[in-house]
C-alpha atoms as a PDB file:
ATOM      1  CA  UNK A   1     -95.393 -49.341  -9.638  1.00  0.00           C
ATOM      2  CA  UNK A   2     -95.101 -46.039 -10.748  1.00  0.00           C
ATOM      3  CA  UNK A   3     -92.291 -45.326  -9.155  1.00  0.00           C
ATOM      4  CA  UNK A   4     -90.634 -47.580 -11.170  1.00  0.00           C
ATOM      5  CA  UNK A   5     -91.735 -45.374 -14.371  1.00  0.00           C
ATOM      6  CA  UNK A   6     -90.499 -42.262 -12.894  1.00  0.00           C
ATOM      7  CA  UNK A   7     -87.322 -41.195 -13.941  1.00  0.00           C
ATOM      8  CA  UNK A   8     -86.142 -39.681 -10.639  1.00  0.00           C
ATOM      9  CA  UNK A   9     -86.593 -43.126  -9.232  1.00  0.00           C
ATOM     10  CA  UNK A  10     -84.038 -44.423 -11.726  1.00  0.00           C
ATOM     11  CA  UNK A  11     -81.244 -41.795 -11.423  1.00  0.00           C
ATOM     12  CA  UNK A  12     -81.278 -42.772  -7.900  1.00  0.00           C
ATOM     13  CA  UNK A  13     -80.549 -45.948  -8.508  1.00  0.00           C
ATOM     14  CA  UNK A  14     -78.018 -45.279 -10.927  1.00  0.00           C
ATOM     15  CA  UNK A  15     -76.301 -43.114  -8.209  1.00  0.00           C
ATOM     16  CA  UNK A  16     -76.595 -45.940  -5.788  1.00  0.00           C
ATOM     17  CA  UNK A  17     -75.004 -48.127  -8.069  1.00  0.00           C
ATOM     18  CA  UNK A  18     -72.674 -46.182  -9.218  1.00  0.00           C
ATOM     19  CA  UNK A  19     -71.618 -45.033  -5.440  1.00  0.00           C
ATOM     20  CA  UNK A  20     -71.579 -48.718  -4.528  1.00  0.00           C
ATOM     21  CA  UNK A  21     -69.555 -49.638  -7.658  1.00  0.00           C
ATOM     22  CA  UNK A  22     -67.284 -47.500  -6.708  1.00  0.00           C
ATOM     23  CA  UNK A  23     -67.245 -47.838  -2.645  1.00  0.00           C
ATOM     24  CA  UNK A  24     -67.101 -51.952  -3.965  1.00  0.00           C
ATOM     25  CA  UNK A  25     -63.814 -50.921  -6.408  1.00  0.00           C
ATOM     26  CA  UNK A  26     -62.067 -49.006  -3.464  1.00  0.00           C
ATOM     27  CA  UNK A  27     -61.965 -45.805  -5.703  1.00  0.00           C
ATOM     28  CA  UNK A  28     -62.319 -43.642  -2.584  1.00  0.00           C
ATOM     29  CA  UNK A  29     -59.411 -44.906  -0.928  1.00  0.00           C
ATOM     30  CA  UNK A  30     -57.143 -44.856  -3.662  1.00  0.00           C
ATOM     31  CA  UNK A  31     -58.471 -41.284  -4.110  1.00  0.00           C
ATOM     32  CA  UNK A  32     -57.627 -40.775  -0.553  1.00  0.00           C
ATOM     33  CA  UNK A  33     -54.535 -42.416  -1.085  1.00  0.00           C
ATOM     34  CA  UNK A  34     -53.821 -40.547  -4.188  1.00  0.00           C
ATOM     35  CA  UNK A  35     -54.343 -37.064  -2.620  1.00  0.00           C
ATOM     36  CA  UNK A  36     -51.775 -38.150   0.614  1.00  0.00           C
ATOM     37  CA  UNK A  37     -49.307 -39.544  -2.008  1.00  0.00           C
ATOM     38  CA  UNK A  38     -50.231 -35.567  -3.188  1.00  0.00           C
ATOM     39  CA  UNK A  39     -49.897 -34.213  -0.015  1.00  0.00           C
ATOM     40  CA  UNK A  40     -47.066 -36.412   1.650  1.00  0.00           C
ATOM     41  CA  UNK A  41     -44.978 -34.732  -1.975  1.00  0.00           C
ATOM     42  CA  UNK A  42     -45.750 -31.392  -1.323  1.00  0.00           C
ATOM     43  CA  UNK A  43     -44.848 -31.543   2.294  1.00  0.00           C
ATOM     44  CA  UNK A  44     -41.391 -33.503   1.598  1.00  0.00           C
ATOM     45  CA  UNK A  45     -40.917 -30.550  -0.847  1.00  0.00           C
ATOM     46  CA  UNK A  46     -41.836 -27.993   1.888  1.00  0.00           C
ATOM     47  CA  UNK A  47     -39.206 -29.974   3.788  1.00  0.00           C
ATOM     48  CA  UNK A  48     -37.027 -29.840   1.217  1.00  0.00           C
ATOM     49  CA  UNK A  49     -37.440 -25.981   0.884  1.00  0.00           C
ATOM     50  CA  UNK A  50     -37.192 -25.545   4.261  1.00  0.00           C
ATOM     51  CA  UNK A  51     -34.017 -27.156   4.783  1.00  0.00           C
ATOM     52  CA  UNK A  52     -32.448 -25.256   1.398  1.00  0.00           C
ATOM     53  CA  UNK A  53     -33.412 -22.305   2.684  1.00  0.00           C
ATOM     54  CA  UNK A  54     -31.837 -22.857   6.053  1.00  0.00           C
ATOM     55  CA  UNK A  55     -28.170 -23.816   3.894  1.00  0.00           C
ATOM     56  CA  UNK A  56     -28.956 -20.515   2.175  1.00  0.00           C
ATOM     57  CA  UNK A  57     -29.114 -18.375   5.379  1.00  0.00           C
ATOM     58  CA  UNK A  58     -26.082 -20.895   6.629  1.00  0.00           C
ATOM     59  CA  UNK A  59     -24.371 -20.300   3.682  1.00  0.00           C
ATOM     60  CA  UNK A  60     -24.841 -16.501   3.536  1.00  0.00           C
ATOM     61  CA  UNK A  61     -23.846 -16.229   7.366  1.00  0.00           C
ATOM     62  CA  UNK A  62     -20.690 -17.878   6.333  1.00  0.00           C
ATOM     63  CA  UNK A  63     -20.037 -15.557   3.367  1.00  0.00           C
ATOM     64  CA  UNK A  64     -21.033 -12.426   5.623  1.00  0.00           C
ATOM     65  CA  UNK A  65     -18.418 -13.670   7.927  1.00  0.00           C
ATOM     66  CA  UNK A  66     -15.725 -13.878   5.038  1.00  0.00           C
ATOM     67  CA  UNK A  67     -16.476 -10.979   4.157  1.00  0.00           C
ATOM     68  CA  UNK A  68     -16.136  -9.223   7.062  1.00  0.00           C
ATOM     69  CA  UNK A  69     -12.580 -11.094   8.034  1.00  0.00           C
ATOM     70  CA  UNK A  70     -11.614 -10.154   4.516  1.00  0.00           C
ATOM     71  CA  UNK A  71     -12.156  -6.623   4.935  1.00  0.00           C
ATOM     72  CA  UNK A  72     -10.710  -6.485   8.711  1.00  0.00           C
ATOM     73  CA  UNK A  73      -8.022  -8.004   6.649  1.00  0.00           C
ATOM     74  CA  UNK A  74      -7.756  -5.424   4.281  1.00  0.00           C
ATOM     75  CA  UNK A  75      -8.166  -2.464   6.821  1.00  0.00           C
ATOM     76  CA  UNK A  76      -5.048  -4.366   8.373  1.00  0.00           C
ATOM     77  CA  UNK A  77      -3.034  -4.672   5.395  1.00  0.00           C
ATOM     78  CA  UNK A  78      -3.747  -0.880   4.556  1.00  0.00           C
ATOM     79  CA  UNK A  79      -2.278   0.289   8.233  1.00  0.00           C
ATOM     80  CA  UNK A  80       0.241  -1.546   7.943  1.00  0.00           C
ATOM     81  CA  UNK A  81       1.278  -0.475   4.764  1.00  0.00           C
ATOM     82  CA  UNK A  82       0.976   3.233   5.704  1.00  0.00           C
ATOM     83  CA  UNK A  83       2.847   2.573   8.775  1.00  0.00           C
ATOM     84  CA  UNK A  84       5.556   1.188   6.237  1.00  0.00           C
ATOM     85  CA  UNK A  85       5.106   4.602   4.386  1.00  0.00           C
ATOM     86  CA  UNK A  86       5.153   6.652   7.233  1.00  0.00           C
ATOM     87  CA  UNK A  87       8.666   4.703   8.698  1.00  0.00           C
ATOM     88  CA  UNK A  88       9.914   4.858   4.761  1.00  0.00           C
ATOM     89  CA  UNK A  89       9.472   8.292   4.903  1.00  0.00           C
ATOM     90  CA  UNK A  90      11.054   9.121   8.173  1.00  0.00           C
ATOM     91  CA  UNK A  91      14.209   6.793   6.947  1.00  0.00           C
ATOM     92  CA  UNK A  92      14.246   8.632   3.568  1.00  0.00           C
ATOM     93  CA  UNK A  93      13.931  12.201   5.389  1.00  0.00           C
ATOM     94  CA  UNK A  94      17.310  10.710   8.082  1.00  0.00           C
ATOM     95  CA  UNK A  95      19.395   9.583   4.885  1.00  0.00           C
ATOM     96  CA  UNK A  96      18.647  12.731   2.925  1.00  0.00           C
ATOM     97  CA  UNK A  97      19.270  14.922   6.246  1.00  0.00           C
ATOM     98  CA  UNK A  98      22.831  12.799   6.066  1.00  0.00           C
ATOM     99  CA  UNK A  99      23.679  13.087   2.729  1.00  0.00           C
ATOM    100  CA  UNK A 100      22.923  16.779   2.996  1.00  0.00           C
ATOM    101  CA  UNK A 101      25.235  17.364   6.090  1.00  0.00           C
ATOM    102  CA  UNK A 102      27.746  14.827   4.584  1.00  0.00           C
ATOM    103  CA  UNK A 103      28.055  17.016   1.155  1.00  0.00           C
ATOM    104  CA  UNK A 104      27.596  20.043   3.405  1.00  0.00           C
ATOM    105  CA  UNK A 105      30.833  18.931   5.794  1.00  0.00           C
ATOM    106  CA  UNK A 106      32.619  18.087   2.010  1.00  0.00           C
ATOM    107  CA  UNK A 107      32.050  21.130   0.314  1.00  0.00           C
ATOM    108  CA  UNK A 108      32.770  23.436   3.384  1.00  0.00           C
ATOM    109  CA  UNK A 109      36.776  20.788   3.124  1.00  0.00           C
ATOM    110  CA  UNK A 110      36.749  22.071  -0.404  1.00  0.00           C
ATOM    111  CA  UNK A 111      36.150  25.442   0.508  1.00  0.00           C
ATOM    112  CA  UNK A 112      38.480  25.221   3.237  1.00  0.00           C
ATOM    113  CA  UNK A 113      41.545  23.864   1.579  1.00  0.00           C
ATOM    114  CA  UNK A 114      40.620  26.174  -1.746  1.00  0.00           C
ATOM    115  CA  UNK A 115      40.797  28.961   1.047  1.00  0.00           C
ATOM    116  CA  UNK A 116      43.932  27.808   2.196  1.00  0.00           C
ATOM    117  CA  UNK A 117      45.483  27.493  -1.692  1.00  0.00           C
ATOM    118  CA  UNK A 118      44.308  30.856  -2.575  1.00  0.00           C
ATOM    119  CA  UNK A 119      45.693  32.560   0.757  1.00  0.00           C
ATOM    120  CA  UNK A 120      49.370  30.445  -0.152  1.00  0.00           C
ATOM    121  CA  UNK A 121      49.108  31.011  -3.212  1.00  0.00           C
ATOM    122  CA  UNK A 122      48.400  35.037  -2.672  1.00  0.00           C
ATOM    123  CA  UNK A 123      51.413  34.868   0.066  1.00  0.00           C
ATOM    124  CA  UNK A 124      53.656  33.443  -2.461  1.00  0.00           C
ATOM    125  CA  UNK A 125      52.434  35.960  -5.043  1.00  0.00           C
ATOM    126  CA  UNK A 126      52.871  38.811  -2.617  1.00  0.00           C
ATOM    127  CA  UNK A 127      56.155  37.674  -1.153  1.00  0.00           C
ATOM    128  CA  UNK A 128      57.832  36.891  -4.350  1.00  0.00           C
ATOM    129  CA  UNK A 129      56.498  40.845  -5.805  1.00  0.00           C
ATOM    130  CA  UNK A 130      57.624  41.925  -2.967  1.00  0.00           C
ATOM    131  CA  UNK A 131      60.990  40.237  -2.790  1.00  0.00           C
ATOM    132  CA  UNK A 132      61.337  41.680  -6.965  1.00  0.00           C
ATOM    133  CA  UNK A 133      60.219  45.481  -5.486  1.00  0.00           C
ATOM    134  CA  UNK A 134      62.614  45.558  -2.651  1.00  0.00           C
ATOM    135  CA  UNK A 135      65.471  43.737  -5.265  1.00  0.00           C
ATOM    136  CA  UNK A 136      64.712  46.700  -7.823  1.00  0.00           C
ATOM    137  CA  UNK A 137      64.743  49.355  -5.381  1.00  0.00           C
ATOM    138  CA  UNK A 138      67.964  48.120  -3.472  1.00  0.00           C
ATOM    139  CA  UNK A 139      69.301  47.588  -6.931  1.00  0.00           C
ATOM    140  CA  UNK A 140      68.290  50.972  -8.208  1.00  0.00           C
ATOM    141  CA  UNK A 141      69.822  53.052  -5.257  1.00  0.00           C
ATOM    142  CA  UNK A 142      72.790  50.873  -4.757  1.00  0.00           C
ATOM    143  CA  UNK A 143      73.548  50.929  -8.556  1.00  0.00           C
ATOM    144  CA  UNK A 144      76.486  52.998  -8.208  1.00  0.00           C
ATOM    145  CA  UNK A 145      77.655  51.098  -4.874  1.00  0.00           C
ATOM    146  CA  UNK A 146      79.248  48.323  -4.215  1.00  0.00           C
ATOM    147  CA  UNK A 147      77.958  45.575  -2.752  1.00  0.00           C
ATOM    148  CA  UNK A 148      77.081  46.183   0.921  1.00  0.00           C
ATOM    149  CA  UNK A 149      77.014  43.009   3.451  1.00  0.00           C
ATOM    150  CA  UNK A 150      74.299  44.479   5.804  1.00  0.00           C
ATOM    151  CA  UNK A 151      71.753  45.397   2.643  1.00  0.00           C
ATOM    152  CA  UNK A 152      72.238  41.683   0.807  1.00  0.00           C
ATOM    153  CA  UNK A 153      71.780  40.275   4.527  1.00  0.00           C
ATOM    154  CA  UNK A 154      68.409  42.114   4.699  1.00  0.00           C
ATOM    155  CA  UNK A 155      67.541  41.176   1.434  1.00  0.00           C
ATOM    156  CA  UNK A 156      67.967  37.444   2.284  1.00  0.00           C
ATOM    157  CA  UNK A 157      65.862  37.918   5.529  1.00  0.00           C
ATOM    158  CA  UNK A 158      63.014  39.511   4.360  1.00  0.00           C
ATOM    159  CA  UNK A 159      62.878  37.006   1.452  1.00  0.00           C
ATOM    160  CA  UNK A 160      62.842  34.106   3.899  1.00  0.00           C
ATOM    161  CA  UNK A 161      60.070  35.631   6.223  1.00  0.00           C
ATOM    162  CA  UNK A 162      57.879  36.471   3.115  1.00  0.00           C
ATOM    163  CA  UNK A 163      57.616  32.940   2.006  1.00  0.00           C
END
């Protein structure tokens, strides 16, 4: 009966109790239960991370592939838009090269026909002087004569092939 008085004795029964209390209360598989509840959460949340990363790298595959048609876009709009240039230019360059020869072909008329004026205008100048010289000198050395027929005749040709 000592053993009964020994306080070792005692705490094993306790524990024996107490683990039998506790094996009779199902604690251990609710425990169990409790920690796969626990780990069943984490791994649907490892799921769930695993599948929103996998949108994420879907997602950013899709926007890398925007990207990319937006800039081949962009280079395209840009050659296109110096080809425009480059043909605008080459037009501009052909209408200016027109308008130049055009003015060019107008002002060479002008000069032409002002040409033309100056040289009538000089022959008129020069014919009528010298129809007024040739009248004053046939006047002057016929002032004394008569009038002859054969001088008034000249007079009247070389005033009509002057003009």
């Amino acid at each position: 009966m000592e053993l009964l008085q020994e306080a070792e004795f005692w705490v094993a029964v306790s524990l024996v109790l107490f683990f039998g209390l506790l094996i009779s209360m199902k604690v251990p598989g609710a425990v169990a239960s409790g920690l796969d509840g626990y780990a069943q959460k984490i791994q649907n949340e490892l799921d769930e991370a695993q599948r929103l990363r996998e949108e994420a790298q879907a997602l950013l595959a899709s926007i890398q592939q925007q990207r990319e048609d937006a800039e081949r876009q962009a280079a395209d709009m840009i050659a296109a838009a110096e080809a425009d240039a480059a043909r605008l230019a080459v037009d501009a360059k052909v209408k200016l090269d027109e308008e130049i020869a055009r003015r060019q072909a107008l002002a060479e008329r002008k000069i032409a026909a002002a040409e033309a004026a100056a040289a009538a205008e000089v022959k008129s100048v020069a014919a009528e002087l010298a129809a007024q010289m040739t009248g004053a000198i046939l006047q002057g050395r016929l002032k004394g004569l008569k009038s002859d027929p054969l001088i008034d005749r000249a007079v009247a040709q070389m005033a009509d092939k002057l003009q």
